[in-house]
C-alpha atoms as a PDB file:
ATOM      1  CA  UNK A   1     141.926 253.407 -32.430  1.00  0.00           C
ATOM      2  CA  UNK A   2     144.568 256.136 -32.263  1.00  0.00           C
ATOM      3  CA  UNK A   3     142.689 257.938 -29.425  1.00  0.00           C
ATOM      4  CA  UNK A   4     142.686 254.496 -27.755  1.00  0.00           C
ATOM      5  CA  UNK A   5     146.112 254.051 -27.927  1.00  0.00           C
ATOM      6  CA  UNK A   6     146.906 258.146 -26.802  1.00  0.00           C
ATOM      7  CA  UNK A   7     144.804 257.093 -23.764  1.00  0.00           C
ATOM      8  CA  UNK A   8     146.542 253.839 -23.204  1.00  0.00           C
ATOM      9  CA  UNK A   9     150.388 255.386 -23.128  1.00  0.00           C
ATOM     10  CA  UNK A  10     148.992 258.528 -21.288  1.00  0.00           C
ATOM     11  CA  UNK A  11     147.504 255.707 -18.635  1.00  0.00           C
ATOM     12  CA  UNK A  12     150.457 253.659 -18.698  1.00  0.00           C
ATOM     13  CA  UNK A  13     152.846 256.398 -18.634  1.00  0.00           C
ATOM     14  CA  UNK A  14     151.560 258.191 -15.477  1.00  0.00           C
ATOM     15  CA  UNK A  15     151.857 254.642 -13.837  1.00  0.00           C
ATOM     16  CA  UNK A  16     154.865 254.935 -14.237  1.00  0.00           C
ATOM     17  CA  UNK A  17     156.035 258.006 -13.582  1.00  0.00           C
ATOM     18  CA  UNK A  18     154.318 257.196 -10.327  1.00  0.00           C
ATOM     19  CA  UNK A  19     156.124 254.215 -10.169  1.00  0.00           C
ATOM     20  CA  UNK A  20     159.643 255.778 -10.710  1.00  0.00           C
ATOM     21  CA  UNK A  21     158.526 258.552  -8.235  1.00  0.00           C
ATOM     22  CA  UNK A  22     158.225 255.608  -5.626  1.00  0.00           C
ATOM     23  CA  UNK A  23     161.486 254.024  -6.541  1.00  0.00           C
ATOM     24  CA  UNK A  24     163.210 257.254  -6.586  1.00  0.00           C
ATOM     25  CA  UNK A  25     161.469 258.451  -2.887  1.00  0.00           C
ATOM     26  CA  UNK A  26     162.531 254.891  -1.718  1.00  0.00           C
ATOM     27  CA  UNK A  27     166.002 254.930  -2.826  1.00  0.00           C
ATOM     28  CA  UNK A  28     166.592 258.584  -1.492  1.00  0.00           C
ATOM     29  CA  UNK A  29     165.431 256.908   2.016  1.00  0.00           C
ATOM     30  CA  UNK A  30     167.815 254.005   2.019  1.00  0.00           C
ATOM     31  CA  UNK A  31     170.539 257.104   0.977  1.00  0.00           C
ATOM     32  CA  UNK A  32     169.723 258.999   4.004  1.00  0.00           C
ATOM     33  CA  UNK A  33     169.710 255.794   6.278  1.00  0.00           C
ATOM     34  CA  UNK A  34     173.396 254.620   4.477  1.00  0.00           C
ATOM     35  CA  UNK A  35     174.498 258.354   4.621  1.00  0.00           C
ATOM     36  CA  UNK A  36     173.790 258.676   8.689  1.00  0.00           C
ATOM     37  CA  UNK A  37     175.510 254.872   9.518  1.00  0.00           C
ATOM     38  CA  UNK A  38     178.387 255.594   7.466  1.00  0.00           C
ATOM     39  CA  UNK A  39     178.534 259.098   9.185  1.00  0.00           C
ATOM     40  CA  UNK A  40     178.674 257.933  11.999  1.00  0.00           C
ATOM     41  CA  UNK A  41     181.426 254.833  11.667  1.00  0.00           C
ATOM     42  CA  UNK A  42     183.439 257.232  10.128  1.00  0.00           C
ATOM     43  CA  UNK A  43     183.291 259.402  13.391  1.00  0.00           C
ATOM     44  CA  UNK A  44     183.564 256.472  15.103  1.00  0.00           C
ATOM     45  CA  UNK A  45     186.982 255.066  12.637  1.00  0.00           C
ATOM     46  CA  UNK A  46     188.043 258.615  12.887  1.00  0.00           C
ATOM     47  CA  UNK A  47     187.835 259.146  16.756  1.00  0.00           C
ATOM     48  CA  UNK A  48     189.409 255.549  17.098  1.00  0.00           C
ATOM     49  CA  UNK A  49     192.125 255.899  14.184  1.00  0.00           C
ATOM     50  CA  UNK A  50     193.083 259.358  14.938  1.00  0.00           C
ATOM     51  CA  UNK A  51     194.734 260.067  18.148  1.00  0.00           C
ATOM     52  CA  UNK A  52     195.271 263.651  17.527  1.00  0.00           C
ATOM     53  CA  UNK A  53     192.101 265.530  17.063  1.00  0.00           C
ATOM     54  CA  UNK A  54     192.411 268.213  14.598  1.00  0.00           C
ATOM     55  CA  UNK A  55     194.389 266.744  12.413  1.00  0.00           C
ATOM     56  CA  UNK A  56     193.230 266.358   8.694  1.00  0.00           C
ATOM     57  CA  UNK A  57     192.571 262.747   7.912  1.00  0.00           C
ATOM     58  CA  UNK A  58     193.597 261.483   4.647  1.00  0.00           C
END
């Protein structure tokens, strides 16, 4: 019964890790795809805001 049960977590477990691996890869992607379009509004907000390049933005 005990061996069962070892087997059983060990099963479930790696299921999940594989699962977690998935959400993690898939919520890296959407970070990279949020991290570019808000890279490039700001440049956008920046170049449109500031009309001194060079300046620091606050």
């Amino acid at each position: 019964m005990a061996l069962n049960d070892a087997a059983a977590i060990a099963h479930c477990s790696k299921h999940i890790e594989l699962r977690v691996d998935h959400f993690v890869g898939w919520i890296g992607q959407i970070n990279r795809w949020y991290t570019k379009i808000f890279r490039y509004r700001f440049e956008l907000l920046a170049c449109s805001v500031d009309p001194h390049p060079g300046t620091p933005l606050l």
